[in-house]
Structures are given as C-alpha cells and as structure tokens.
C-alpha atoms as a PDB file:
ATOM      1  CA  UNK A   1       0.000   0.000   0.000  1.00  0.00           C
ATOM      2  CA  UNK A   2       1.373   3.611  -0.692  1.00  0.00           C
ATOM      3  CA  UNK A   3      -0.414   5.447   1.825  1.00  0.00           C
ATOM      4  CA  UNK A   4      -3.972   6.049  -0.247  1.00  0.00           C
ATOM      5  CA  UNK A   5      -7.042   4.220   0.473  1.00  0.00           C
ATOM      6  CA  UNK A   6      -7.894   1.813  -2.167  1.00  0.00           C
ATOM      7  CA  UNK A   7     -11.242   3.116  -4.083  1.00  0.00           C
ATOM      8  CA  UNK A   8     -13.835   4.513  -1.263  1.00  0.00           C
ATOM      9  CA  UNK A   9     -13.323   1.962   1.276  1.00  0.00           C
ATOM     10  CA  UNK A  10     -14.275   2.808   5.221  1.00  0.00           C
ATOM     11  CA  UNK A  11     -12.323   0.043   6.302  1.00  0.00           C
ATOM     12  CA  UNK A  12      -8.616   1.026   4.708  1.00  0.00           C
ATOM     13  CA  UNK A  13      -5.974   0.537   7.229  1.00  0.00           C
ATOM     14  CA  UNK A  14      -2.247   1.147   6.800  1.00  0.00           C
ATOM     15  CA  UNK A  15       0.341  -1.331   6.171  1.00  0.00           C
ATOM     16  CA  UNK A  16       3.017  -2.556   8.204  1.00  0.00           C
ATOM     17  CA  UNK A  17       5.420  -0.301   5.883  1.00  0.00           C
ATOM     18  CA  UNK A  18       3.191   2.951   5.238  1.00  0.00           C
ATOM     19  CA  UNK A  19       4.601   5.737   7.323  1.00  0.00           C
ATOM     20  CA  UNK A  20       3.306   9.276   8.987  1.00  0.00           C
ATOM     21  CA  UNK A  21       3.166  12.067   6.264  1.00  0.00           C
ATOM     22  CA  UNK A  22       4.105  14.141   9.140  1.00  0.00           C
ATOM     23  CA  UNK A  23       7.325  13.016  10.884  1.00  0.00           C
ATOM     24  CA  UNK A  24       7.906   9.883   8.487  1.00  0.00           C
ATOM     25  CA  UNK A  25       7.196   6.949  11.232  1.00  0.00           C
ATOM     26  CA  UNK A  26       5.743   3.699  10.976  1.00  0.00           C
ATOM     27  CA  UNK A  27       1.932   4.557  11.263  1.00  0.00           C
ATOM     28  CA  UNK A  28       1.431   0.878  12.984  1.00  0.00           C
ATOM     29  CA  UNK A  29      -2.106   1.144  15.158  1.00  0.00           C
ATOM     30  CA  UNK A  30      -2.987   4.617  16.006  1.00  0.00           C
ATOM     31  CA  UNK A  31      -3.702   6.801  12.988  1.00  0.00           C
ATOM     32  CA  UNK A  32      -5.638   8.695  11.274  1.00  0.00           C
ATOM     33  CA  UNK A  33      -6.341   9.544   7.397  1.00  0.00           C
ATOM     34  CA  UNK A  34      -8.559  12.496   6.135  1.00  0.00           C
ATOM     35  CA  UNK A  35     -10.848  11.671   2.864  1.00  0.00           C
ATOM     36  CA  UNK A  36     -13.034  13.435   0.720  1.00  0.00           C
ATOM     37  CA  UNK A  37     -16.948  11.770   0.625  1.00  0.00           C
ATOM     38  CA  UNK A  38     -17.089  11.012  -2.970  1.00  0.00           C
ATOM     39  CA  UNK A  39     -21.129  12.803  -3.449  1.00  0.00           C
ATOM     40  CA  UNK A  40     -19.948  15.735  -1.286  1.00  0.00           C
ATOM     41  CA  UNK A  41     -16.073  16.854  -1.892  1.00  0.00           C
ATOM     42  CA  UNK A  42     -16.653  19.815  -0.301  1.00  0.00           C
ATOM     43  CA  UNK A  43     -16.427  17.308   3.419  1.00  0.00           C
ATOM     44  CA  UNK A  44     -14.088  15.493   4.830  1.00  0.00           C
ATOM     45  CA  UNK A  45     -14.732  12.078   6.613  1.00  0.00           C
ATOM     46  CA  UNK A  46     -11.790  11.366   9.114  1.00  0.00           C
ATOM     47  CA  UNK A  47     -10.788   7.801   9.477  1.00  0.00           C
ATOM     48  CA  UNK A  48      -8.847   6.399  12.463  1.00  0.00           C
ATOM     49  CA  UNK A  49      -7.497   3.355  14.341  1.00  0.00           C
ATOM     50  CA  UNK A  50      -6.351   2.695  17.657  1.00  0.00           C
ATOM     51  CA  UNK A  51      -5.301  -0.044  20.003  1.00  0.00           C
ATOM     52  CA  UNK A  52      -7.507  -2.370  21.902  1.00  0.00           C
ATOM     53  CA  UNK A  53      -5.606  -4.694  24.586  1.00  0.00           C
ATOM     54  CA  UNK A  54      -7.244  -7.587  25.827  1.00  0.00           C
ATOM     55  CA  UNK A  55      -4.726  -8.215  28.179  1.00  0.00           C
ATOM     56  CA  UNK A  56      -2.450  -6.288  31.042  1.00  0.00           C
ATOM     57  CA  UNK A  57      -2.118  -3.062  30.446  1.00  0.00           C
ATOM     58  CA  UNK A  58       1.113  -1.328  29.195  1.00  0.00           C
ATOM     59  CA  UNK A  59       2.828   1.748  30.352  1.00  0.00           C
ATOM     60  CA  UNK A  60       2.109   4.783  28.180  1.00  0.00           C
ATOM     61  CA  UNK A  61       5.120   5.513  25.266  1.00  0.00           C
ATOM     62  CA  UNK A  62       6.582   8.548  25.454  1.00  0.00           C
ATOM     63  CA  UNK A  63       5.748  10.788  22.331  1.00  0.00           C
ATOM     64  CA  UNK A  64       7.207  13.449  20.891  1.00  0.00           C
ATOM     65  CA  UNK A  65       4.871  16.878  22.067  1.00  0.00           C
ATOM     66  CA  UNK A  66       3.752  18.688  18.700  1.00  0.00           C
ATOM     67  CA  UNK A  67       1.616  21.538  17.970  1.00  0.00           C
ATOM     68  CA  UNK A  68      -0.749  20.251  15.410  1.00  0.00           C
ATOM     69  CA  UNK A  69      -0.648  22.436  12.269  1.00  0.00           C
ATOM     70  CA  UNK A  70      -3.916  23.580  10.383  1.00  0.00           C
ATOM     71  CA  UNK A  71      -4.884  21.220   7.567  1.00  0.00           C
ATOM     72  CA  UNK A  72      -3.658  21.560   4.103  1.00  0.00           C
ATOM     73  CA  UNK A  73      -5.874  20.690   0.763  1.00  0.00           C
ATOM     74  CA  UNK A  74      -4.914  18.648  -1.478  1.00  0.00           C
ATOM     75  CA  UNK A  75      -1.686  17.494   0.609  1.00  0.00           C
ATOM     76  CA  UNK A  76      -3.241  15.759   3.849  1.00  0.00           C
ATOM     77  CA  UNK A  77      -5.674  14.211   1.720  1.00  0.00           C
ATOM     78  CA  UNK A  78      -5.501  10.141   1.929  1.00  0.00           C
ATOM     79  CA  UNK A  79      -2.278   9.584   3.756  1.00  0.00           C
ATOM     80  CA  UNK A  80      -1.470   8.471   7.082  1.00  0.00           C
ATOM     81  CA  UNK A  81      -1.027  10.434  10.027  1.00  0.00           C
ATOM     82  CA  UNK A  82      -0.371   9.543  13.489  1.00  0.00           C
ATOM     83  CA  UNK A  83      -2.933  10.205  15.838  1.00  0.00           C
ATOM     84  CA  UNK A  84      -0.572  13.100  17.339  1.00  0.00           C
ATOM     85  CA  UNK A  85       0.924  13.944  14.377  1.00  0.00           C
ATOM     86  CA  UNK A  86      -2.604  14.778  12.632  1.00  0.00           C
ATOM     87  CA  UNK A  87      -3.182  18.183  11.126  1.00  0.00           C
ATOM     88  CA  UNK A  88      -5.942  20.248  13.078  1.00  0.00           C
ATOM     89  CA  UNK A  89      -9.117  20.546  10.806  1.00  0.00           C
ATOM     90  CA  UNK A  90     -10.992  23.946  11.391  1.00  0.00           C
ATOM     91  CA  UNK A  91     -15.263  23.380  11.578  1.00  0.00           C
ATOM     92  CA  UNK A  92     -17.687  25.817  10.246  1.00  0.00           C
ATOM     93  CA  UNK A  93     -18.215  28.493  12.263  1.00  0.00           C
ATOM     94  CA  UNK A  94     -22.183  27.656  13.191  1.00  0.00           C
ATOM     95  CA  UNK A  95     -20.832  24.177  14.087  1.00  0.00           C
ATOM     96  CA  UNK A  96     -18.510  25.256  16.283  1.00  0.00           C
ATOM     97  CA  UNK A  97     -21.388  27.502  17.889  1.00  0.00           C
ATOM     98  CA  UNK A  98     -23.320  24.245  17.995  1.00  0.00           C
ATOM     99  CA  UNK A  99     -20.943  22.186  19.882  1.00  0.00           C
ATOM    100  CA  UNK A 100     -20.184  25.151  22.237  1.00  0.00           C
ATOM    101  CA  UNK A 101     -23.888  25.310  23.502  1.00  0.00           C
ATOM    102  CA  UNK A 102     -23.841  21.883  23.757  1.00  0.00           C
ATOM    103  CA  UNK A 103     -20.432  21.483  26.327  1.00  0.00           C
ATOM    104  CA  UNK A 104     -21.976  24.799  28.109  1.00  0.00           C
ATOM    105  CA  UNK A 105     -25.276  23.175  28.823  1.00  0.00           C
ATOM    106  CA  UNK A 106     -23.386  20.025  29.916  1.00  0.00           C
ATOM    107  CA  UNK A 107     -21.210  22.190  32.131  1.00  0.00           C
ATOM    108  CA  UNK A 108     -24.022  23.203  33.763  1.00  0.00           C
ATOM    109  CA  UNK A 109     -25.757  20.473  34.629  1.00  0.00           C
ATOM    110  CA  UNK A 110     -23.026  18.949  35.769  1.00  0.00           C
ATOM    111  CA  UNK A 111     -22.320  21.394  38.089  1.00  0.00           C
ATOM    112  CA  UNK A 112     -25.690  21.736  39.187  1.00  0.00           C
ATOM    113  CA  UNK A 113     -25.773  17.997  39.899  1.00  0.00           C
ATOM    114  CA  UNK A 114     -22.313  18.698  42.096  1.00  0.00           C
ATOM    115  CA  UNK A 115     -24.139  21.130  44.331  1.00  0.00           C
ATOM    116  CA  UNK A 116     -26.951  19.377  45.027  1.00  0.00           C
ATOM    117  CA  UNK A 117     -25.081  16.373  45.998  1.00  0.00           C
ATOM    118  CA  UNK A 118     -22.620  18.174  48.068  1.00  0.00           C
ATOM    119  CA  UNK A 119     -25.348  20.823  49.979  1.00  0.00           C
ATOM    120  CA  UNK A 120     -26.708  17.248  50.902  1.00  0.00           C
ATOM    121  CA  UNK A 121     -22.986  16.505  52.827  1.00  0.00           C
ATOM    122  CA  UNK A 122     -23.261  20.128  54.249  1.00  0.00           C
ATOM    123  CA  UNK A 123     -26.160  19.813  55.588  1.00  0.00           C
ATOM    124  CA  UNK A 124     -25.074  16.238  57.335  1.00  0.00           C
ATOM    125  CA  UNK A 125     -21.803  17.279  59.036  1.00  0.00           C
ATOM    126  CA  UNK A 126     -23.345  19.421  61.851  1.00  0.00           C
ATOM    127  CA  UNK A 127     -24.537  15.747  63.233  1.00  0.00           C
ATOM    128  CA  UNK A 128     -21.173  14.038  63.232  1.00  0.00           C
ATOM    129  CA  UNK A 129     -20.085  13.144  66.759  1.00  0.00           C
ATOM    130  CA  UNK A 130     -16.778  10.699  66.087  1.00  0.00           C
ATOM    131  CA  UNK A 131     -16.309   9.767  63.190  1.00  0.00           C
ATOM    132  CA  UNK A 132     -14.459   6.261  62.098  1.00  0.00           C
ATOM    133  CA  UNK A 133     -10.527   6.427  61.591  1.00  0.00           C
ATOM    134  CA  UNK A 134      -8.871   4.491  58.826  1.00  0.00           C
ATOM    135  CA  UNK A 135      -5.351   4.297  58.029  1.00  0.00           C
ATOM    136  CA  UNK A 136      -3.405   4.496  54.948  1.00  0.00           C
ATOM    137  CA  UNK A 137      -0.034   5.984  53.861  1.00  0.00           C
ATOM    138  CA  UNK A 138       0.548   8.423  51.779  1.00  0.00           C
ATOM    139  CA  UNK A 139       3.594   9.432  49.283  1.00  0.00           C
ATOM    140  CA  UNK A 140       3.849  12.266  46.203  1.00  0.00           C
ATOM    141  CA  UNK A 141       4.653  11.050  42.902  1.00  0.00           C
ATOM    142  CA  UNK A 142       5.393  13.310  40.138  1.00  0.00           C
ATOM    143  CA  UNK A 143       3.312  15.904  42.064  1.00  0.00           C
ATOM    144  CA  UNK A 144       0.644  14.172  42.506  1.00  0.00           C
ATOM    145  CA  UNK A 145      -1.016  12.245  45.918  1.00  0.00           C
ATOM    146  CA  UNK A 146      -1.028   8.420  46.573  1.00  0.00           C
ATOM    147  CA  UNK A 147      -2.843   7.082  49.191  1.00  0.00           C
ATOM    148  CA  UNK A 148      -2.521   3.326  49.640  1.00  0.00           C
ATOM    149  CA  UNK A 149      -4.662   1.333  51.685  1.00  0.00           C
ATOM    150  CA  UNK A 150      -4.925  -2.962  52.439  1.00  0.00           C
ATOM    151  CA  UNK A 151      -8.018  -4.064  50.733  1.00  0.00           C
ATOM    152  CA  UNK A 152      -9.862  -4.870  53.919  1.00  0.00           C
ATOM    153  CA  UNK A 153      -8.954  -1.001  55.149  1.00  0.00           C
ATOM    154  CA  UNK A 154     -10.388   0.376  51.771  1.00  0.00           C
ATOM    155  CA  UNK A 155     -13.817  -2.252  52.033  1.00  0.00           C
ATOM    156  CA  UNK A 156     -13.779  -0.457  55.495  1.00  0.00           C
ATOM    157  CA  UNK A 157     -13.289   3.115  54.336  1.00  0.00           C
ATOM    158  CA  UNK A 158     -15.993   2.553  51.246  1.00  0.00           C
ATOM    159  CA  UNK A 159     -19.241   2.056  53.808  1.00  0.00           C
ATOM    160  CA  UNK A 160     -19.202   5.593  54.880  1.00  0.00           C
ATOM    161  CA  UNK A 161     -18.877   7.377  51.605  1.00  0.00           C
ATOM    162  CA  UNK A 162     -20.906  10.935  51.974  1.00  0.00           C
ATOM    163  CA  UNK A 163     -19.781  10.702  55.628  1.00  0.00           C
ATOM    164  CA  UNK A 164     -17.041  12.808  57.851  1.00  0.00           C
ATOM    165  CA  UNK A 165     -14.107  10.004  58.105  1.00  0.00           C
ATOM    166  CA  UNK A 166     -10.356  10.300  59.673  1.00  0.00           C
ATOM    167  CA  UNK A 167      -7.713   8.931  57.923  1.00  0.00           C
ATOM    168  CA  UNK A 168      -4.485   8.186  59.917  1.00  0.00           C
ATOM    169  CA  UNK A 169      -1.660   8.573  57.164  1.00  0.00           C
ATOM    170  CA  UNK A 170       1.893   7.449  57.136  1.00  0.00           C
ATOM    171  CA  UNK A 171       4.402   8.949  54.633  1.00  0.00           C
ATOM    172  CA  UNK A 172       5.985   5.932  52.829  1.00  0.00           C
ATOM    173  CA  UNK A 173       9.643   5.371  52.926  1.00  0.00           C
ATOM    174  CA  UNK A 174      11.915   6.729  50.629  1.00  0.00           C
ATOM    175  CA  UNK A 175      13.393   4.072  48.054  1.00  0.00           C
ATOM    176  CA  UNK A 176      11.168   1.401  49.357  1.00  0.00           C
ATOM    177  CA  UNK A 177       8.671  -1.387  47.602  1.00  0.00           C
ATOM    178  CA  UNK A 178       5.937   0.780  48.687  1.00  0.00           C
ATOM    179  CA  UNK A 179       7.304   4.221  46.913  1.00  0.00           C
ATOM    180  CA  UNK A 180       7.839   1.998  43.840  1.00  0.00           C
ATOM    181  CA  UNK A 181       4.147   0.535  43.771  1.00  0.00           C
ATOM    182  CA  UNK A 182       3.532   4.000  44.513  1.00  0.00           C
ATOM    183  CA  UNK A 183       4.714   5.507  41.375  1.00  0.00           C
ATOM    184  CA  UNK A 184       3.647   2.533  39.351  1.00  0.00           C
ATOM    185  CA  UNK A 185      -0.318   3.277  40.510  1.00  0.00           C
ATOM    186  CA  UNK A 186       0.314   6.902  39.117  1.00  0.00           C
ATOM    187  CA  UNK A 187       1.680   5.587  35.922  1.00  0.00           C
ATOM    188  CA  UNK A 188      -1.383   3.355  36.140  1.00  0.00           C
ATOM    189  CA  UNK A 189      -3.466   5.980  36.730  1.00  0.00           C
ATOM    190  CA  UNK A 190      -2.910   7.444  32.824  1.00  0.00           C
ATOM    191  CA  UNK A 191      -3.852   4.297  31.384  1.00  0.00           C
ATOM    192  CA  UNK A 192      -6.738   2.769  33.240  1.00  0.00           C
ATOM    193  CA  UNK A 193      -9.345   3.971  31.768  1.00  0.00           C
ATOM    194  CA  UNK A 194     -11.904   1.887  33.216  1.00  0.00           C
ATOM    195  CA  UNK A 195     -10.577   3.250  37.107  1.00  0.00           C
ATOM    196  CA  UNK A 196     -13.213   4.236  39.551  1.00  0.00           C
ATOM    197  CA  UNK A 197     -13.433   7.940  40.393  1.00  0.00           C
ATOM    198  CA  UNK A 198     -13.942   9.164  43.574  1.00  0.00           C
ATOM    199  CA  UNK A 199     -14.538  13.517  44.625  1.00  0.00           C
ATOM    200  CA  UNK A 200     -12.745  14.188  48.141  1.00  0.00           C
ATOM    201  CA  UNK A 201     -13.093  17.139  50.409  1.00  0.00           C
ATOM    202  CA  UNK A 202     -10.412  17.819  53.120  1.00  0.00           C
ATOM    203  CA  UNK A 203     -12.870  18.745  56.160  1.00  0.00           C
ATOM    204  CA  UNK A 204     -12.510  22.101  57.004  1.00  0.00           C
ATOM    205  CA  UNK A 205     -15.509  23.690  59.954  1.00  0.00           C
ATOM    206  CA  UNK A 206     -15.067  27.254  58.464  1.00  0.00           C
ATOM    207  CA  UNK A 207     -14.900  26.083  54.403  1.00  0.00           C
ATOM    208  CA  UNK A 208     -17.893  24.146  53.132  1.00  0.00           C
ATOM    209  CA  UNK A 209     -17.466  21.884  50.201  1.00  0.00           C
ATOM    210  CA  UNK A 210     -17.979  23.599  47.378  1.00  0.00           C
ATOM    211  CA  UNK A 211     -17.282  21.443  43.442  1.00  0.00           C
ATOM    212  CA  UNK A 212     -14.380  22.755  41.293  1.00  0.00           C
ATOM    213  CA  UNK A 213     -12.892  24.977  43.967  1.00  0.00           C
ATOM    214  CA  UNK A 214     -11.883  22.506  47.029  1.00  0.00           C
ATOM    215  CA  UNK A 215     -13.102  18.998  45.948  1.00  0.00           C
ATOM    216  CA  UNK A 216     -10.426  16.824  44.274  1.00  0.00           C
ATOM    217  CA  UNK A 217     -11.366  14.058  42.141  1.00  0.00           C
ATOM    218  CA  UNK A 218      -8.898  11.019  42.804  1.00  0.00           C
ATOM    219  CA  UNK A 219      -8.585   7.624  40.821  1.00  0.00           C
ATOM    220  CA  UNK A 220      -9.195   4.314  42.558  1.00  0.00           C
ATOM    221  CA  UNK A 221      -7.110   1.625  40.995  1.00  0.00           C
ATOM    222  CA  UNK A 222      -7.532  -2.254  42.292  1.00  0.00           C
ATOM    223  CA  UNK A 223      -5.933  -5.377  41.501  1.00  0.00           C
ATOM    224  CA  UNK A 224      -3.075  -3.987  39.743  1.00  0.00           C
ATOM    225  CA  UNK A 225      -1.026  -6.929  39.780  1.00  0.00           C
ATOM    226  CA  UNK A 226      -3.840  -8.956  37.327  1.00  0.00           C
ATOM    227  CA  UNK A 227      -3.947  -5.634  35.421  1.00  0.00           C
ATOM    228  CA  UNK A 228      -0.811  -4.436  34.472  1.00  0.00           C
ATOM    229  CA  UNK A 229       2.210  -5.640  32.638  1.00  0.00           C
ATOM    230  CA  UNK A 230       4.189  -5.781  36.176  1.00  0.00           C
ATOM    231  CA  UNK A 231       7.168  -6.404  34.362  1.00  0.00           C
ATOM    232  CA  UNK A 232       7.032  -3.294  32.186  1.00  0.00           C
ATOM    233  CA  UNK A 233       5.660  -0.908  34.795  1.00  0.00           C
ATOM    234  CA  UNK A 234       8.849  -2.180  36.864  1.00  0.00           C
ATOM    235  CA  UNK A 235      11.341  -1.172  34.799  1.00  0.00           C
ATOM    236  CA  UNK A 236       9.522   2.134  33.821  1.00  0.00           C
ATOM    237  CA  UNK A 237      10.060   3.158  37.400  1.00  0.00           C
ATOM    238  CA  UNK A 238      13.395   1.729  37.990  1.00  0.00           C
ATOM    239  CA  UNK A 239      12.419  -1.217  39.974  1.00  0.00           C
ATOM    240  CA  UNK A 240      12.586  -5.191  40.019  1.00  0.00           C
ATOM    241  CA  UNK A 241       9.700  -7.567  39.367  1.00  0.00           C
ATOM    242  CA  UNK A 242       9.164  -9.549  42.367  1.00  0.00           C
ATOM    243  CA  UNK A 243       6.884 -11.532  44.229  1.00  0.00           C
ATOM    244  CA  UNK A 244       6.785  -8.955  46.725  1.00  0.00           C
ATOM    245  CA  UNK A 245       5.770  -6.212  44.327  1.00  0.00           C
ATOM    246  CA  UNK A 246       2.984  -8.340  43.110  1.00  0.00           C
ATOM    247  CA  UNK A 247       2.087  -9.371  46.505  1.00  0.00           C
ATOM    248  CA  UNK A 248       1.799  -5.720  47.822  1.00  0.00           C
ATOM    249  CA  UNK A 249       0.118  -4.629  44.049  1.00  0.00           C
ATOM    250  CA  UNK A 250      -2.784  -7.295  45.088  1.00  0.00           C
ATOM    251  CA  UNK A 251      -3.531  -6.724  48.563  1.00  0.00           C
ATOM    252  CA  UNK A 252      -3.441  -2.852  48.348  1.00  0.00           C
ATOM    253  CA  UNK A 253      -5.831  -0.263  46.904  1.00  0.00           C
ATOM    254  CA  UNK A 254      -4.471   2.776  45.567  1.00  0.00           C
ATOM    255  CA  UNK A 255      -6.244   6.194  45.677  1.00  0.00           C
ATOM    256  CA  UNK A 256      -4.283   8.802  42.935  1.00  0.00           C
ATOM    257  CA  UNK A 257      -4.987  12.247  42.956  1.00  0.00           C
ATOM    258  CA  UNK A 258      -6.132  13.047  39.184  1.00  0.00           C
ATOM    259  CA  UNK A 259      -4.867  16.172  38.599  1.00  0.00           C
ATOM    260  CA  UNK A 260      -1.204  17.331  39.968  1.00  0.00           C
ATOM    261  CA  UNK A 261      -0.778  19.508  43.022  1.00  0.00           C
ATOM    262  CA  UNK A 262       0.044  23.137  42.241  1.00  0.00           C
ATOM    263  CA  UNK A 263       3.809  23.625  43.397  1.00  0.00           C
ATOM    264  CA  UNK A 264       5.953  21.596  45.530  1.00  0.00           C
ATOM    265  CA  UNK A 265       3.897  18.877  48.294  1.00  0.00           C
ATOM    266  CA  UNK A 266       5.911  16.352  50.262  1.00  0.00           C
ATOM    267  CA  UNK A 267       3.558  14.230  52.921  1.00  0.00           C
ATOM    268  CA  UNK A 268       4.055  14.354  56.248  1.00  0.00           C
ATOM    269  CA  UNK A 269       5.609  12.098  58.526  1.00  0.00           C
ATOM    270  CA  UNK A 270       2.882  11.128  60.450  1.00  0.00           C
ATOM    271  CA  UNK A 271      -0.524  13.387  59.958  1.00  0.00           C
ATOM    272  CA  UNK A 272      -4.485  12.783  60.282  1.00  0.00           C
ATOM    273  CA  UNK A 273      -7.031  14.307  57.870  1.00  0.00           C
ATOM    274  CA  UNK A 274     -10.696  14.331  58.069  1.00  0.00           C
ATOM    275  CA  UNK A 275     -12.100  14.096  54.239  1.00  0.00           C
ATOM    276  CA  UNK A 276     -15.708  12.980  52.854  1.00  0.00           C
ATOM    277  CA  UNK A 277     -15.434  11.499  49.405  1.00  0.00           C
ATOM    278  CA  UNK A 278     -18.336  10.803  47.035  1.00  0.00           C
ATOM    279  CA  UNK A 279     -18.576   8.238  44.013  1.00  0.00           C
ATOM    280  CA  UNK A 280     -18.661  10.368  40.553  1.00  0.00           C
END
C-alpha cells in the first residue's frame, strides 16, 4: 500500500510499511487519514485506528509533544497520520457555535448535579459526633497524591462514603517497595481507563465543600497486579519484578490524585485528615 485508500473503502488501514506524512514513522495502530466523501467533496470524513488490549495493560510511550498544524488541501488528503501527528481541521463556524452550547449546557448540569449532591454533605456534618478512623499511607509522585490502603482497610473506608471520616496517614519510605508501587499506581493511573473515580473534600468547619474549587477528584485503581504488565511498569520506574511487588500490588488499593498539586507537596511524617469522598 502507498499510503492512499484503495477506491472509497471505510475500512482502509495502513500497512506494516506505510509511514506518517508528518514526521515519516511507521503509522502501525494509532492513525488517522482524512478523505473526501465522494457525493460531497466539499467534506471530509476522518478515518482512524487505535489499540484495543485484551490483556495487562502497558505503560504509556513517550511521544514526541507537537503543535498540530492547520490542515492543508490537497496534501493531507488520503495519507497516514499519526494520531498526534494529525493536522488540526478547522469546523464551520455555526458548528462550532453548535458544539459550544452543547459542552456549556453540559457544564451546567453537571455542576448543578455537584451542588446538590454536596449541599446534601453540608447539611449532614453538623450531626457528626466521632467519626471512624482508617489508616493508609501516603507518598507524592510526580506531584501528585497516593494514598494506599490494604483491601480490607479500603472495604472499610468505602461504607461511609458521603460521611465525615479520619484517615491516619503514614508517609511511605523513601526508596522502598511501597514508593515503587507507589509511582507505578500513578503511571497506572494514565492508562486505566476503566478506574473508579472518587470527589474528596479535606474537612474544614469554616470552608464548606464547594465542586471545582476545594473537591479533588482522585482515581481508585484495584488489583493492579492482574492488570498491568508488572514487568514493564517495573522497569519504567526503575524497579525489580518480584513476588513482593505483586504481593503488595494485590492486597493494596491505591487512591491517585487526578490532577497534579500546584507547586511543591511532600507528605508528612505522620498526619491525620478528616475528608468525605463521594462516588462520581
């Protein structure tokens, strides 16, 4: 194959050989081609392909970081492109309005949704007398939090969700097994897609929880042993494969902050919070 479609087929695919028209790679599974629709050449229809695993997951490659250029007629017609390499196509105006109204509406109702849910917590925390302790430690990787918890803590922790809780958090030891599984759940964390989310707020009398200004979405990842490629996420944090690391992969649950804490945020030593989390 050179690259073109062959006649108006919706299921072309590249070969092993074709390469991206952009940076002159092997396409191999995740690309994307831009064709005209034979009774309208005044659209395009964008054609892509990606990778679906069956089995453990793999760490994320590292890619090159590109700003996409604007599409160019006749050129980035019917070749390849990798997914990141892949010129930016500019809609019509009035579907851009369109789509604009439609991700405000959504906005809204989402956030309406938030505030309901939460005024509900509010309105419960005046009640709390002493509320149940946990434990779990705690570690930052790459900026962001990592709470780990034994599977019977976390079944534990799960029963009072929309409740006041304490957590009694230990930082983990620098250069240990449990900094490594650490970093491997955040690496997890960007590939998972099918992870369960979970909002927390960090109990504060004075500060009500309030959505998008002091809730934190975090990612709960379980069972990463049957999951991931151990062996890859090992060496992608500088680490052995070992019965160990699977054992403590299994038996743990690990709670990753989604988004990165602004500036520099070491745990403590020894701390307790007070948080309420909610499912998403």
């Amino acid at each position: 194959m050179d690259g073109r479609p062959a006649g108006n087929r919706v299921d072309v695919r590249p070969s092993r050989d074709d390469r991206c028209a952009e940076c002159g790679d092997v396409v191999a599974d995740a690309w994307v081609l831009y064709a005209q629709k034979p009774e309208d050449p005044q659209s395009l229809i964008s054609h892509f392909g990606g990778i679906i695993k069956a089995g453990p997951v793999e760490p994320k490659q590292a890619r090159p970081k590109r700003t996409a250029r604007a599409f160019r007629y006749p050129e980035d017609l019917d070749v390849f492109f990798h997914s990141w390499c892949a010129p930016r196509v500019e809609l019509p105006e009035k579907l851009q309005k369109e789509i604009a109204e439609i991700l405000a509406d959504g906005i809204f109702a989402a956030y309406e949704k938030a505030v309901g849910k939460w005024a509900k917590v509010g309105q419960m925390l005046d009640t709390v007398a002493i509320p149940p302790r946990c434990q779990a430690t705690v570690a930052s990787a790459e900026g962001r939090r990592v709470f780990t918890m034994t599977r019977p803590e976390w079944g534990r922790l799960r029963v009072h969700e929309g409740k006041l809780v304490e957590i009694e958090l230990e930082r983990v030891p620098s250069g240990s097994l449990e900094e490594s599984s650490s970093v491997i759940a955040r690496l997890a964390a960007e590939c998972l897609v099918d992870a369960r989310r979970i909002e927390v707020w960090r109990y504060n009398a004075k500060d009500k929880p309030t959505p998008y200004r002091n809730v934190h979405e975090y990612l709960v990842l379980q069972n990463l042993a049957r999951r991931l490629n151990v062996p890859m996420f090992a060496e992608r944090v500088s680490t052995q494969d070992s019965p160990q690391l699977r054992k403590h992969l299994r038996e743990h649950v690990f709670i990753v902050k989604e988004q990165p804490d602004k500036g520099r945020w070491e745990p403590k030593a020894q701390a307790l919070e007070r948080i309420v989390f909610l499912s998403t």
